[in-house]
N, C-alpha and C. Protein backbone atom coordinates (compact mmCIF):
# COMPACT_ATOMS: atom_id res chain seq x y z
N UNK A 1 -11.92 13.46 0.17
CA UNK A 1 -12.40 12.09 0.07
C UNK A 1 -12.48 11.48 1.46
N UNK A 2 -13.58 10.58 2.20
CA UNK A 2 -13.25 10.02 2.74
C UNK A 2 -13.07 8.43 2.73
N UNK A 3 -11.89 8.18 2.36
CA UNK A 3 -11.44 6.70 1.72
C UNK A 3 -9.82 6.81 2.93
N UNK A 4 -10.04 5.67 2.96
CA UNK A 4 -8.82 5.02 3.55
C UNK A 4 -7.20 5.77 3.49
N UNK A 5 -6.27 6.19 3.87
CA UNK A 5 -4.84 6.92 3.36
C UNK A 5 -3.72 5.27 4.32
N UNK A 6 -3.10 4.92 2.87
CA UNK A 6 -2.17 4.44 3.31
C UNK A 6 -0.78 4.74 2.71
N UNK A 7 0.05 4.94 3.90
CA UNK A 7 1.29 5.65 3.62
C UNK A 7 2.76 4.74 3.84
N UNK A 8 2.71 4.18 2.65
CA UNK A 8 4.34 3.39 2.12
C UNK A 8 5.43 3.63 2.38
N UNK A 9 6.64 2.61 2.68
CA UNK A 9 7.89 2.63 2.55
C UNK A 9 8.66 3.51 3.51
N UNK A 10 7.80 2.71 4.93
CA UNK A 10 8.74 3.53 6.03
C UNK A 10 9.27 2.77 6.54
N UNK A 11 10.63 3.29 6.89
CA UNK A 11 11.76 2.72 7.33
C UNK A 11 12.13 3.40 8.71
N UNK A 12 11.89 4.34 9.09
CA UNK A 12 12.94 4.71 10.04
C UNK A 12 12.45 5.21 11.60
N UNK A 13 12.34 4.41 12.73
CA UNK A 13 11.65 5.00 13.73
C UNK A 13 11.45 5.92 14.24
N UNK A 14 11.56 7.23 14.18
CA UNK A 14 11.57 9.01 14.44
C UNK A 14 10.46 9.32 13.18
N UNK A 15 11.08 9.19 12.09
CA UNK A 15 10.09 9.14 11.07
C UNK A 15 8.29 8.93 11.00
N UNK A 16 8.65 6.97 11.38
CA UNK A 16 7.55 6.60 11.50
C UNK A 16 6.38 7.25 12.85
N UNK A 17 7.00 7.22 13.87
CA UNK A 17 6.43 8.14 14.73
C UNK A 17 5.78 9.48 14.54
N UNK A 18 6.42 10.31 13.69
CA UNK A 18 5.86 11.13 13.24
C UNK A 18 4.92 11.40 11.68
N UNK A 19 4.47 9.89 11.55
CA UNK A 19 3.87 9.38 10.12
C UNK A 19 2.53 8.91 10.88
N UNK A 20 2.55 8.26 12.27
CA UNK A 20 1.74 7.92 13.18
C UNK A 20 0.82 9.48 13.67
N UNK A 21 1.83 9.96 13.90
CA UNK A 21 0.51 11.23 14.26
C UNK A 21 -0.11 12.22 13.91
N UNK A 22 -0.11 11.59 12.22
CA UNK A 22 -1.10 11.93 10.87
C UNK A 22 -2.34 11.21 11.03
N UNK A 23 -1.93 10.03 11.75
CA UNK A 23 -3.08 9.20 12.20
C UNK A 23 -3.90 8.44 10.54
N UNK A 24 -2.64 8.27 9.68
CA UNK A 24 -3.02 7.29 8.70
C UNK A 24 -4.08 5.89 9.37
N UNK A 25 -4.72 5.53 7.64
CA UNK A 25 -5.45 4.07 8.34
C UNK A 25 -4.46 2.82 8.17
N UNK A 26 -3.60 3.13 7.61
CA UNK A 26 -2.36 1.78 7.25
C UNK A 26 -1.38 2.55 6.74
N UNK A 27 0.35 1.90 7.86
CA UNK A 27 0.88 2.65 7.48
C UNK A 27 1.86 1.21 6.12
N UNK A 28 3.13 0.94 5.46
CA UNK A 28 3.35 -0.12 5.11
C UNK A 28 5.16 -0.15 5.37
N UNK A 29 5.42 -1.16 5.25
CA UNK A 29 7.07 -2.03 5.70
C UNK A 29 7.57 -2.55 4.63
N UNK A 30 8.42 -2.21 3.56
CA UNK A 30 8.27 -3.10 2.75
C UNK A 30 9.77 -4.02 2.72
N UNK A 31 9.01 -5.37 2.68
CA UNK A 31 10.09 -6.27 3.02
C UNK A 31 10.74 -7.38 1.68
N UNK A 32 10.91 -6.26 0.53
CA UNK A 32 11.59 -6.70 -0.82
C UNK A 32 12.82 -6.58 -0.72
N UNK A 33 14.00 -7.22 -0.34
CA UNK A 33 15.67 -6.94 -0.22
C UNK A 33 16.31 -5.79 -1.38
N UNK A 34 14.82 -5.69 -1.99
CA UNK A 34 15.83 -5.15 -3.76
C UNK A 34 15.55 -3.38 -3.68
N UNK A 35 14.64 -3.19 -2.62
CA UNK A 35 14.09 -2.15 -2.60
C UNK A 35 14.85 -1.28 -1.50
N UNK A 36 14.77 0.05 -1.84
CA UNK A 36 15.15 0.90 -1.19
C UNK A 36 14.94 1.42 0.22
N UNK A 37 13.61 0.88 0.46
CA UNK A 37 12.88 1.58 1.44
C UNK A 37 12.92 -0.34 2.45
N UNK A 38 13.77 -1.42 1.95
CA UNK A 38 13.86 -2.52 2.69
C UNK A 38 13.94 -2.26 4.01
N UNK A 39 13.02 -3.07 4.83
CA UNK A 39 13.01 -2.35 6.48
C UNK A 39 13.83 -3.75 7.17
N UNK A 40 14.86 -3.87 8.02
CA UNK A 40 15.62 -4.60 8.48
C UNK A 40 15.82 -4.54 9.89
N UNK A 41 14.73 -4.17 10.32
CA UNK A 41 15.37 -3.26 12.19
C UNK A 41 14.54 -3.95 12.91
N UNK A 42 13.86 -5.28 13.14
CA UNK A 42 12.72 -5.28 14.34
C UNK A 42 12.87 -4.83 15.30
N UNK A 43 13.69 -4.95 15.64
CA UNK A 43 14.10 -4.08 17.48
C UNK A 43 13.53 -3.15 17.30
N UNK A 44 13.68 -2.51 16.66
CA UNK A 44 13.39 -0.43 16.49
C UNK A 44 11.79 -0.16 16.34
N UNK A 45 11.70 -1.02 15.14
CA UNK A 45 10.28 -0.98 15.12
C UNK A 45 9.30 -1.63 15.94
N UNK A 46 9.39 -2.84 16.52
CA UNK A 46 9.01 -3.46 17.60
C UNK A 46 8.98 -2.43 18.53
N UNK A 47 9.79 -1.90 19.20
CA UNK A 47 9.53 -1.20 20.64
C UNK A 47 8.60 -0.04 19.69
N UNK A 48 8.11 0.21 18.78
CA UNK A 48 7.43 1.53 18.67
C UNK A 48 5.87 0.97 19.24
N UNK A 49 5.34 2.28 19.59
CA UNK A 49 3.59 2.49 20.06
C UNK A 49 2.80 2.54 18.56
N UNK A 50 2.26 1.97 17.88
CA UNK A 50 1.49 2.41 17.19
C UNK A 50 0.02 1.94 17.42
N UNK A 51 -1.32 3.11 17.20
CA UNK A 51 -2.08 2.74 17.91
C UNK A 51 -3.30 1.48 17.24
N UNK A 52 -3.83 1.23 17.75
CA UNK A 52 -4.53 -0.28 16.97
C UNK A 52 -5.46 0.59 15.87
N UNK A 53 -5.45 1.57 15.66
CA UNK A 53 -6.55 2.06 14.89
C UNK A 53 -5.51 1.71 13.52
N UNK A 54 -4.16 2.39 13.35
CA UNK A 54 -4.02 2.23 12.15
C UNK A 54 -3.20 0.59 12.26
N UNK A 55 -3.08 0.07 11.05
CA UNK A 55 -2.90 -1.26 10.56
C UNK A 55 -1.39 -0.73 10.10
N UNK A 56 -0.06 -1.86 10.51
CA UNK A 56 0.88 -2.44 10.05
C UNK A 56 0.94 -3.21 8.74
N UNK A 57 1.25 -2.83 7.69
CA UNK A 57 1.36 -3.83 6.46
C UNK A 57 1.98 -3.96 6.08
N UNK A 58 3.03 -5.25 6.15
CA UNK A 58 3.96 -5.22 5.23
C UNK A 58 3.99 -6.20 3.65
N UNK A 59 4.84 -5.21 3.04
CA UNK A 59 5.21 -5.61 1.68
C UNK A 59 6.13 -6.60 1.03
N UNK A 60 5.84 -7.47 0.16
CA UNK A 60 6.22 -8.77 -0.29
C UNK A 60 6.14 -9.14 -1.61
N UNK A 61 7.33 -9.17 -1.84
CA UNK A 61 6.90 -10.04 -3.64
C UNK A 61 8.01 -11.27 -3.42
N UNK A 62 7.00 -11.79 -3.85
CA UNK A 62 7.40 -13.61 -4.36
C UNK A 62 8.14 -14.23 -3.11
N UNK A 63 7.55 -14.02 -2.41
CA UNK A 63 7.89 -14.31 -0.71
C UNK A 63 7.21 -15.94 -0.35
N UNK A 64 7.75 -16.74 0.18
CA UNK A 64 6.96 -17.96 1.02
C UNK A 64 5.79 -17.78 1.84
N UNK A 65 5.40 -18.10 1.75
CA UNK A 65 3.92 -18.50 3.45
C UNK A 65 4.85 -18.20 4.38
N UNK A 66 5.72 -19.23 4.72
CA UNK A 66 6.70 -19.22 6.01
C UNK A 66 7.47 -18.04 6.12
N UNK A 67 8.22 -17.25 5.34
CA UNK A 67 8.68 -15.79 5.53
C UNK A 67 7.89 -14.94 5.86
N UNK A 68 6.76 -15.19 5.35
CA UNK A 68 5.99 -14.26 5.14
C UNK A 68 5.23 -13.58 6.61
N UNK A 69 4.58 -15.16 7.34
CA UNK A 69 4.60 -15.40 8.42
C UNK A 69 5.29 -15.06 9.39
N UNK A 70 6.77 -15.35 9.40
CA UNK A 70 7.95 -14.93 10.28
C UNK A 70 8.03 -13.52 10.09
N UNK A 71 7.79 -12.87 9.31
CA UNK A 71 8.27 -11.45 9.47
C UNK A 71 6.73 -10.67 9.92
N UNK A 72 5.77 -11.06 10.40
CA UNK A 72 4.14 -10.59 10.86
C UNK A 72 4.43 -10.94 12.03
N UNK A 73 4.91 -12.39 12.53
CA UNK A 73 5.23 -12.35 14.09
C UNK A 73 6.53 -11.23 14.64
N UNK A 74 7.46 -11.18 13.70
CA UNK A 74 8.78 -10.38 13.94
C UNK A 74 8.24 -8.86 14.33
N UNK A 75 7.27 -8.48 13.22
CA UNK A 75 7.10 -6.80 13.20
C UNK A 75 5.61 -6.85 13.98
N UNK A 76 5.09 -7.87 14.27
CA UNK A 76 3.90 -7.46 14.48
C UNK A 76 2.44 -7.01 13.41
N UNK A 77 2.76 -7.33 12.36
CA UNK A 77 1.93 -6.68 11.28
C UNK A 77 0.20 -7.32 11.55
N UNK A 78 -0.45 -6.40 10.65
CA UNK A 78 -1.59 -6.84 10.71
C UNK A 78 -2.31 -7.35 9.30
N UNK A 79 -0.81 -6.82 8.77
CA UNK A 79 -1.77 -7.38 7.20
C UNK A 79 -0.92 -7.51 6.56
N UNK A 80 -1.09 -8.06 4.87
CA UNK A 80 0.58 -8.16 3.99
C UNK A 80 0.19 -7.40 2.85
N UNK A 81 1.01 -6.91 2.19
CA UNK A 81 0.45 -6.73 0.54
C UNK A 81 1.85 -7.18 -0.50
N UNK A 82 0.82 -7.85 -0.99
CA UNK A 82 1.71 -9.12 -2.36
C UNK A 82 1.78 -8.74 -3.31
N UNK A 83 3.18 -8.19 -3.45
CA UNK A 83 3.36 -7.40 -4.90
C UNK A 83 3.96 -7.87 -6.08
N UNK A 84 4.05 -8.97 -6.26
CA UNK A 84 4.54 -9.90 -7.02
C UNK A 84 3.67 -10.86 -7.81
N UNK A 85 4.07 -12.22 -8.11
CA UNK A 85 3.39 -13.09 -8.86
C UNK A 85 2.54 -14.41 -7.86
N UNK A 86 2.16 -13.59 -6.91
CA UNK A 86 1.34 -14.43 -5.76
C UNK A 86 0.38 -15.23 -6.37
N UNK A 87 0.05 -16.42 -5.59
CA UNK A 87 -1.48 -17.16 -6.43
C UNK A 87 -2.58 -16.77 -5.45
N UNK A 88 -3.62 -16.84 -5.74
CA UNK A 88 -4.85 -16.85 -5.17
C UNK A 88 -4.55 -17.49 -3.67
N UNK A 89 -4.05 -19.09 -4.41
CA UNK A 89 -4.32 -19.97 -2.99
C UNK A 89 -3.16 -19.47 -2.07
N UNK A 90 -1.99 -18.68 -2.04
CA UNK A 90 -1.68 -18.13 -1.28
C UNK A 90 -2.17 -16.93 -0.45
N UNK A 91 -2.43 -16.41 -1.37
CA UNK A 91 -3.83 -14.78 -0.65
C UNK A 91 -4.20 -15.70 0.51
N UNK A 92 -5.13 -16.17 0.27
CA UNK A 92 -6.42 -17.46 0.76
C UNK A 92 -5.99 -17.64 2.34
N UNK A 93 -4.46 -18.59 1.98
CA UNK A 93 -4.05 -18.71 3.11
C UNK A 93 -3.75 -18.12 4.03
N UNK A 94 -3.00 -16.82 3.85
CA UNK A 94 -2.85 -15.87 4.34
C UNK A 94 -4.24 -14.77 4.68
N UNK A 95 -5.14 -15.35 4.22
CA UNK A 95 -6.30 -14.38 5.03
C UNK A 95 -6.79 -15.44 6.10
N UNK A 96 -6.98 -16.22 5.67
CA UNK A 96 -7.23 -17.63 6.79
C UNK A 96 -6.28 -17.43 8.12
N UNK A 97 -5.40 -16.94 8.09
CA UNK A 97 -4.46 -16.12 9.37
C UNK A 97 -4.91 -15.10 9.93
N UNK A 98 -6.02 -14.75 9.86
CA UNK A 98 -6.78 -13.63 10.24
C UNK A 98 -5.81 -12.37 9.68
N UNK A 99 -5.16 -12.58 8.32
CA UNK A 99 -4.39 -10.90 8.24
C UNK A 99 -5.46 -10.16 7.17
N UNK A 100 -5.47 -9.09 6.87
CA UNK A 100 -5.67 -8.50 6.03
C UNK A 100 -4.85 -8.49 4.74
N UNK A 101 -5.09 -9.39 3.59
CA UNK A 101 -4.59 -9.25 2.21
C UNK A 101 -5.08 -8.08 0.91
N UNK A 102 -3.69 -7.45 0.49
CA UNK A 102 -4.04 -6.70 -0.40
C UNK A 102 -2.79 -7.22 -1.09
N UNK A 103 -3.62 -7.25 -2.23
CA UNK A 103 -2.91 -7.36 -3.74
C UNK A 103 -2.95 -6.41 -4.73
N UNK A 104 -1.28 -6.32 -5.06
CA UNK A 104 -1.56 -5.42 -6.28
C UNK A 104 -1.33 -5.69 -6.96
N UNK A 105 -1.73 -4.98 -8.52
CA UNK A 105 -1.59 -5.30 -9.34
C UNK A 105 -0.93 -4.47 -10.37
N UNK A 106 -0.17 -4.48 -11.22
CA UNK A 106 0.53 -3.55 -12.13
C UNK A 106 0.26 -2.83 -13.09
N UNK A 107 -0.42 -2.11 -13.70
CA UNK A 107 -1.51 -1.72 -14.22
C UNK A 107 -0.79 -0.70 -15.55
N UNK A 108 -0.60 -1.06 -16.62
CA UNK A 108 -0.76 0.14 -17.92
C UNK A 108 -2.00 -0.22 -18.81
N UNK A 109 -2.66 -1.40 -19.00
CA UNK A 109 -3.84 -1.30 -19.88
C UNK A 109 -5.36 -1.89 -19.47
N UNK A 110 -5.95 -1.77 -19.61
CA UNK A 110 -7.46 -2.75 -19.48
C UNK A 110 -7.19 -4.32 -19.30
N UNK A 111 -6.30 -4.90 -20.19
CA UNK A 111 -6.09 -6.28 -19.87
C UNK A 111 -5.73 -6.17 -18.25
N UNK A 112 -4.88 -5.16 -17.89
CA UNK A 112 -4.39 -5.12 -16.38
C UNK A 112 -5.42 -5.50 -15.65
N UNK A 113 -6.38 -4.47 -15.62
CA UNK A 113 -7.16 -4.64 -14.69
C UNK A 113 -7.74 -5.77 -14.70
N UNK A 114 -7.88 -6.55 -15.94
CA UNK A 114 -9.02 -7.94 -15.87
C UNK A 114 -8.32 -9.08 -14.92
N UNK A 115 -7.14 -8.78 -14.68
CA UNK A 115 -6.42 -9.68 -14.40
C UNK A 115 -6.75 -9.95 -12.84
N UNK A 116 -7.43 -9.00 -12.26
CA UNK A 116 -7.95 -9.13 -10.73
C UNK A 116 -9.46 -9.91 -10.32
N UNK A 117 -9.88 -10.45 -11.45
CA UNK A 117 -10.64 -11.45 -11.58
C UNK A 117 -10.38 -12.78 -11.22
N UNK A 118 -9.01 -13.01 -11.23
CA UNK A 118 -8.54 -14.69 -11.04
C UNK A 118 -8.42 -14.29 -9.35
N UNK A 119 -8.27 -13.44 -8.24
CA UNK A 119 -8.02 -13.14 -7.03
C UNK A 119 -9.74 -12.44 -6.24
N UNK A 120 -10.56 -12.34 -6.91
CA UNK A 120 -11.85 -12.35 -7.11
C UNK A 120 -12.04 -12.92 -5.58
N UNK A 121 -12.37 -12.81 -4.57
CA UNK A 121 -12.82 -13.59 -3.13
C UNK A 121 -11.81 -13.80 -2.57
N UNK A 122 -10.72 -13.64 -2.78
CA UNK A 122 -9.22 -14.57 -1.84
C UNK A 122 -8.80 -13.12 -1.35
N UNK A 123 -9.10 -12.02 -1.49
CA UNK A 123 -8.27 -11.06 -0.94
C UNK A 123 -9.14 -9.88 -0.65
N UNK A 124 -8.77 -9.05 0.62
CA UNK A 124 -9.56 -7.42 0.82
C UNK A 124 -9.60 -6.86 0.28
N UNK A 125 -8.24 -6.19 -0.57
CA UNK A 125 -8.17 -4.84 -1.30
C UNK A 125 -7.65 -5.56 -2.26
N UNK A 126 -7.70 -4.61 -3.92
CA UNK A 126 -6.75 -4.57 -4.61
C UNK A 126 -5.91 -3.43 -4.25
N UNK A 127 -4.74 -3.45 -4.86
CA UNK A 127 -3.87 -2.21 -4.91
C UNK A 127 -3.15 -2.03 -6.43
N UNK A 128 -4.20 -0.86 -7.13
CA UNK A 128 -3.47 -0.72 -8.40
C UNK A 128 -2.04 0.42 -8.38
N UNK A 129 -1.26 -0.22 -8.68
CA UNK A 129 -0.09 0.29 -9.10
C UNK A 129 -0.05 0.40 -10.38
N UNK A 130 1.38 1.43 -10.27
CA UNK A 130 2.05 1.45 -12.10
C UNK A 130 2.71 0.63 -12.13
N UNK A 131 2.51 0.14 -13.80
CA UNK A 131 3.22 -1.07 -13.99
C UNK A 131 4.71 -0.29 -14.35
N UNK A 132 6.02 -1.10 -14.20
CA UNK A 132 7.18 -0.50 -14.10
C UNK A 132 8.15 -2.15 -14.18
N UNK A 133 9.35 -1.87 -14.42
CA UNK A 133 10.16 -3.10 -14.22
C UNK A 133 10.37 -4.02 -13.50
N UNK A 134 10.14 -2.76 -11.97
CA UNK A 134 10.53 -3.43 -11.18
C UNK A 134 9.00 -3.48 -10.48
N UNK A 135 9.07 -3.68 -9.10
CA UNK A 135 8.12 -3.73 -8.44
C UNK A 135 7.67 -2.04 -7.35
N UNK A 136 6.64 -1.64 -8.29
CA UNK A 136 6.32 -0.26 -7.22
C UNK A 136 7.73 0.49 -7.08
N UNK A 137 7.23 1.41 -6.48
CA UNK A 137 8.00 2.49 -6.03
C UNK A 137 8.90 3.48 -6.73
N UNK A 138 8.17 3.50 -8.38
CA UNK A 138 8.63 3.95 -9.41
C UNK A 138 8.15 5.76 -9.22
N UNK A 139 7.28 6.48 -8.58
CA UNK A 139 6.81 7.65 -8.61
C UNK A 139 6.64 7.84 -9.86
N UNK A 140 6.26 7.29 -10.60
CA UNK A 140 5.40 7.36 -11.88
C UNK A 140 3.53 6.79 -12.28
N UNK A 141 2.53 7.43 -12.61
CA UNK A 141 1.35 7.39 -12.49
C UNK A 141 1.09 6.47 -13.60
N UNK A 142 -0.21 5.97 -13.49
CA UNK A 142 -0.81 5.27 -14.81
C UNK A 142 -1.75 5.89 -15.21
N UNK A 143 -2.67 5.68 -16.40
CA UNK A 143 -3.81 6.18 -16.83
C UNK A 143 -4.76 6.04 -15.83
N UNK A 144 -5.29 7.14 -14.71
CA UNK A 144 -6.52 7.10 -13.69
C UNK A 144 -7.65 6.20 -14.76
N UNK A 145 -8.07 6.87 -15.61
CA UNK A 145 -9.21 6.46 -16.57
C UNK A 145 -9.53 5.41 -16.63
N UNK A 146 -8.47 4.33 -16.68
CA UNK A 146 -8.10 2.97 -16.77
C UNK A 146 -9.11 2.62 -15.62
N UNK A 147 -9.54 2.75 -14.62
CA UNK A 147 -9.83 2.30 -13.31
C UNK A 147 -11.25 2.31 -13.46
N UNK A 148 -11.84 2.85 -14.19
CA UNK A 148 -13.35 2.74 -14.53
C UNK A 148 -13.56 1.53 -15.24
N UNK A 149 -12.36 0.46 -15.78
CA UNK A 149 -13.03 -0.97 -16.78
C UNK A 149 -13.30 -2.03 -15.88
N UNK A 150 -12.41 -1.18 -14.66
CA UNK A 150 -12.96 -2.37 -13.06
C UNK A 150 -14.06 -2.07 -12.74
N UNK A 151 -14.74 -3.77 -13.00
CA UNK A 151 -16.04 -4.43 -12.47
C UNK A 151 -16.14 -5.18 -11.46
N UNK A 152 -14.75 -5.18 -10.66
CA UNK A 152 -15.08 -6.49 -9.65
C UNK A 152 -15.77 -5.96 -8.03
N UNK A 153 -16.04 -7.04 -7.30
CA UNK A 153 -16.68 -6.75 -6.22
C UNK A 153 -15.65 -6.21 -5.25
N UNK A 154 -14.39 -6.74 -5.26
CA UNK A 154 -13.36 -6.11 -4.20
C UNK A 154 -12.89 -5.15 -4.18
N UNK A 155 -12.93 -3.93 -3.00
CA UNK A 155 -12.53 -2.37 -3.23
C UNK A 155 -10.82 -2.79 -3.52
N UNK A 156 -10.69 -1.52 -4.18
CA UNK A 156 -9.29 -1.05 -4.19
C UNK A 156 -8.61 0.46 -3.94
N UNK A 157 -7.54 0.24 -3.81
CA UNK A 157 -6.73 1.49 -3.29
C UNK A 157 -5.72 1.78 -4.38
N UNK A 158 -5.93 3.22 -4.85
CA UNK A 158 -4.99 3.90 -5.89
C UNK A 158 -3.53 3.68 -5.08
N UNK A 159 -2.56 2.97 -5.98
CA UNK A 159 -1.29 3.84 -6.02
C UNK A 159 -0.23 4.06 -7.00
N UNK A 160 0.82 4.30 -7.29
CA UNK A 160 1.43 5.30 -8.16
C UNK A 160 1.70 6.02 -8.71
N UNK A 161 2.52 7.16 -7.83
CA UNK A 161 3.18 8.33 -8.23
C UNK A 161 2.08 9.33 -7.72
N UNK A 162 0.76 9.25 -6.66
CA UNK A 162 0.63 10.08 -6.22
C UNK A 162 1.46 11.29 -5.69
N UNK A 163 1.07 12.63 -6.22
CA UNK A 163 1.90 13.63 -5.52
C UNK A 163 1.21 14.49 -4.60
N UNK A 164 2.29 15.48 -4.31
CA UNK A 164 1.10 16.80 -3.61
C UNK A 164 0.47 17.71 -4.60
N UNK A 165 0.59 17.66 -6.00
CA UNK A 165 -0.04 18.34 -6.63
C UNK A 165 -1.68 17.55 -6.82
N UNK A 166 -1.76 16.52 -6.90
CA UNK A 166 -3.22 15.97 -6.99
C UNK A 166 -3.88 15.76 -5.88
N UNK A 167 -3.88 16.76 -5.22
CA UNK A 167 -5.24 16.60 -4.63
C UNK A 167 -6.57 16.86 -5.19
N UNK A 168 -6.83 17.79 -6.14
CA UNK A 168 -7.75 18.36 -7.03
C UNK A 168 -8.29 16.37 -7.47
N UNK A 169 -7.12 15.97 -8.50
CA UNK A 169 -7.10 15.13 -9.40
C UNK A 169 -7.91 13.82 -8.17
N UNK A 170 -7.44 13.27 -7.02
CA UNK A 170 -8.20 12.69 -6.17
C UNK A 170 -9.52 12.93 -5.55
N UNK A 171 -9.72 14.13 -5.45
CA UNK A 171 -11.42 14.48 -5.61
C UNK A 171 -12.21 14.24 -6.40
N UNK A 172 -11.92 14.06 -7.44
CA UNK A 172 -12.76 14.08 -8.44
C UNK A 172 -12.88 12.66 -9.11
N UNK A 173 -11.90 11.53 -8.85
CA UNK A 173 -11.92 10.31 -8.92
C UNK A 173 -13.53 9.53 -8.45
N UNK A 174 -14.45 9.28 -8.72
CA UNK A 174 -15.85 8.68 -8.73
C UNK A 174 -16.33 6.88 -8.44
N UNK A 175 -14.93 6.23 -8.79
CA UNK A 175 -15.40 4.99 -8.72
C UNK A 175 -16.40 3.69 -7.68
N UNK A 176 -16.89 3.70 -7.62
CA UNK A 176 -17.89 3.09 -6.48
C UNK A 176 -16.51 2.09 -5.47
N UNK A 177 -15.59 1.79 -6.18
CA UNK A 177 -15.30 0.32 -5.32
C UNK A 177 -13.72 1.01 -4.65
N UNK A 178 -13.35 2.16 -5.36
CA UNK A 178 -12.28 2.92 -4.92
C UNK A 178 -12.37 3.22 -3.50
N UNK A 179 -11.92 2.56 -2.37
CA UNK A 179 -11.23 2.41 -0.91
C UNK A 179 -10.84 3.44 -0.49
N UNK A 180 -9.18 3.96 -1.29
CA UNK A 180 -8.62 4.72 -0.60
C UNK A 180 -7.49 5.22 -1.21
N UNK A 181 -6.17 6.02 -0.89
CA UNK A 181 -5.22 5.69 -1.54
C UNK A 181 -4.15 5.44 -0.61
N UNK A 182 -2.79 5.30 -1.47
CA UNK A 182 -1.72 4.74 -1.61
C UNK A 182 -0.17 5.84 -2.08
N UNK A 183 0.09 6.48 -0.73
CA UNK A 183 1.51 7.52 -0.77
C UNK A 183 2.43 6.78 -0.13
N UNK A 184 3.32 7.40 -1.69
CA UNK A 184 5.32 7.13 -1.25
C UNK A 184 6.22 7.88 -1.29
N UNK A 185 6.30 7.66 -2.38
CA UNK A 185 8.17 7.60 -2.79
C UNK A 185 7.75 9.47 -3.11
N UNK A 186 6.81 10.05 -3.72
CA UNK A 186 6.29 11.69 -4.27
C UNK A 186 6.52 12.24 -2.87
N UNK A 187 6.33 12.04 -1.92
CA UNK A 187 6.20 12.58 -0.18
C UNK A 187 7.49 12.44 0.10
N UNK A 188 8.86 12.18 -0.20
CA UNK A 188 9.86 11.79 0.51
C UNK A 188 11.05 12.92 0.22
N UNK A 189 11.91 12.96 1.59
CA UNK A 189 12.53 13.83 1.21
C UNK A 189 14.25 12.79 0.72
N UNK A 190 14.17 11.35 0.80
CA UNK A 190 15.13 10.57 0.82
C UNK A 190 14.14 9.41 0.60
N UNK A 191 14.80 8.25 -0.39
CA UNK A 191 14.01 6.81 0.04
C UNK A 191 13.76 6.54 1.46
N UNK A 192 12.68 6.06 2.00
CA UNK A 192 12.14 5.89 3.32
C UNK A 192 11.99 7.09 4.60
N UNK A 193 12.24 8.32 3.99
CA UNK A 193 12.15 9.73 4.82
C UNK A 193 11.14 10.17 4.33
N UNK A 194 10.02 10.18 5.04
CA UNK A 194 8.33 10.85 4.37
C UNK A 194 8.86 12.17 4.52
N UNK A 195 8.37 13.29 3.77
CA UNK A 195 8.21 14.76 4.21
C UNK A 195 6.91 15.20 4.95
N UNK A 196 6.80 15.12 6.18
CA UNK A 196 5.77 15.14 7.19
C UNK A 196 5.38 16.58 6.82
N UNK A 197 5.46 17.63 6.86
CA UNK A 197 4.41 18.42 6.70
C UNK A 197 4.20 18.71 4.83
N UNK A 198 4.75 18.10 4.25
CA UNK A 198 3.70 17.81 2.95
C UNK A 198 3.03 16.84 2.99
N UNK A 199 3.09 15.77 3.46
CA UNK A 199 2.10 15.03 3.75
C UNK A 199 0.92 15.59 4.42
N UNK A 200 0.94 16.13 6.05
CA UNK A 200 0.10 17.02 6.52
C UNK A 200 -0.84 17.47 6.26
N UNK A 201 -0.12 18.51 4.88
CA UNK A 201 -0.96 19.71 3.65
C UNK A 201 -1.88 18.93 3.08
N UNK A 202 -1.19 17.81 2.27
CA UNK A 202 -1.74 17.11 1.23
C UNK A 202 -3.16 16.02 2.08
N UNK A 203 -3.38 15.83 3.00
CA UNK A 203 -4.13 15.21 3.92
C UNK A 203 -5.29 16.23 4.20
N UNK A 204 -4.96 17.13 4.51
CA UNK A 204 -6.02 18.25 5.02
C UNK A 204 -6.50 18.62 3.58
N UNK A 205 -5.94 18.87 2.60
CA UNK A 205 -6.81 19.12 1.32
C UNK A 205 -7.85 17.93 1.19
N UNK A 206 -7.59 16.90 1.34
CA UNK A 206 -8.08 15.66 0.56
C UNK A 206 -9.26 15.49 1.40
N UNK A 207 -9.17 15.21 2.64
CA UNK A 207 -10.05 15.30 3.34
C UNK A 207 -11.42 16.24 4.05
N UNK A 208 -11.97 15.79 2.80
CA UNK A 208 -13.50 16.88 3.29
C UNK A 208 -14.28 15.92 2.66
């Protein structure tokens, strides 16, 4: 495919460095306290090189404007993704900051998807996730199929529970507005430890 690869829930600077010279298009930070892969280090990550090609994004549910803000000047980010019960007019604002907004959304049925209609113009990407209790990072998939009842104009990016076994299953995905995807928690050899040369593998398949 050639669609976008963004690679989730890095935490650790040695790591990320070597997540960088996969030369992803976005790598992500996620800044939920409840989550595993919670990134807490600006120092560490601050002094890292990453190059302007790929995009910083960090992750947020039910976060303020003003946090939200403070932690894009803190890490440097270039974009957010709102994984929670965000409104539109927050997206809005936050693209009006010149960042890049992606929203996801939680996805087990058709009603799911309709639900990216009310965010319709306020945001770049969707990001379909599995719906789960908590927020993401469940390594569990949803019905792909599901993704064909999306009609809207804004691309989106697959994620949940991609593994290294689907690469086949990502080729063959067809949707006109489908972006890119979305690897985590399936790539790791620990919460926030990518496994760099399965990632690698799984990159060089996908890409043709």
């Amino acid at each position: 495919m050639n669609g976008m690869i963004k690679i989730c829930g890095l935490k650790y600077p040695d790591n990320i460095r070597q997540i960088v010279a996969l030369q992803p298009d976005m790598i992500g930070l996620i800044f939920y306290p409840k989550s595993q892969r919670y990134v807490n280090n600006p120092k560490d990550i601050a002094k890292l090189y990453i190059p302007p090609s790929i995009k910083k994004i960090g992750v947020f549910v039910n976060e303020t404007k003003e946090t939200i803000l403070q932690k894009v000047k803190m890490y440097q980010l270039q974009g957010v993704q709102l994984h929670g019960d965000e409104s539109p007019a927050l997206c809005l604002a936050l693209k009006q900051q010149k960042l890049l907004v992606l929203k996801a959304l939680s996805i087990l049925s058709v009603d799911d998807i309709k639900k990216s209609a009310l965010y319709e113009g306020f945001v770049d990407f969707f990001l379909f996730d599995t719906k789960t209790q908590g927020y993401g990072g469940s390594g569990e998939k949803f019905d792909w199929e599901i993704i064909n009842a999306y009609r809207g104009l804004t691309p989106f990016i697959l994620s949940g529970g991609i593994s290294p076994e689907d690469a086949e299953a990502i080729l063959s995905l067809k949707h006109a507005r489908l972006a890119g995807i979305d690897l985590n928690s399936r790539f790791e050899t620990s919460p926030g430890v990518k496994n760099v040369a399965l990632l690698k593998e799984f990159l060089q398949k996908i890409k043709v």
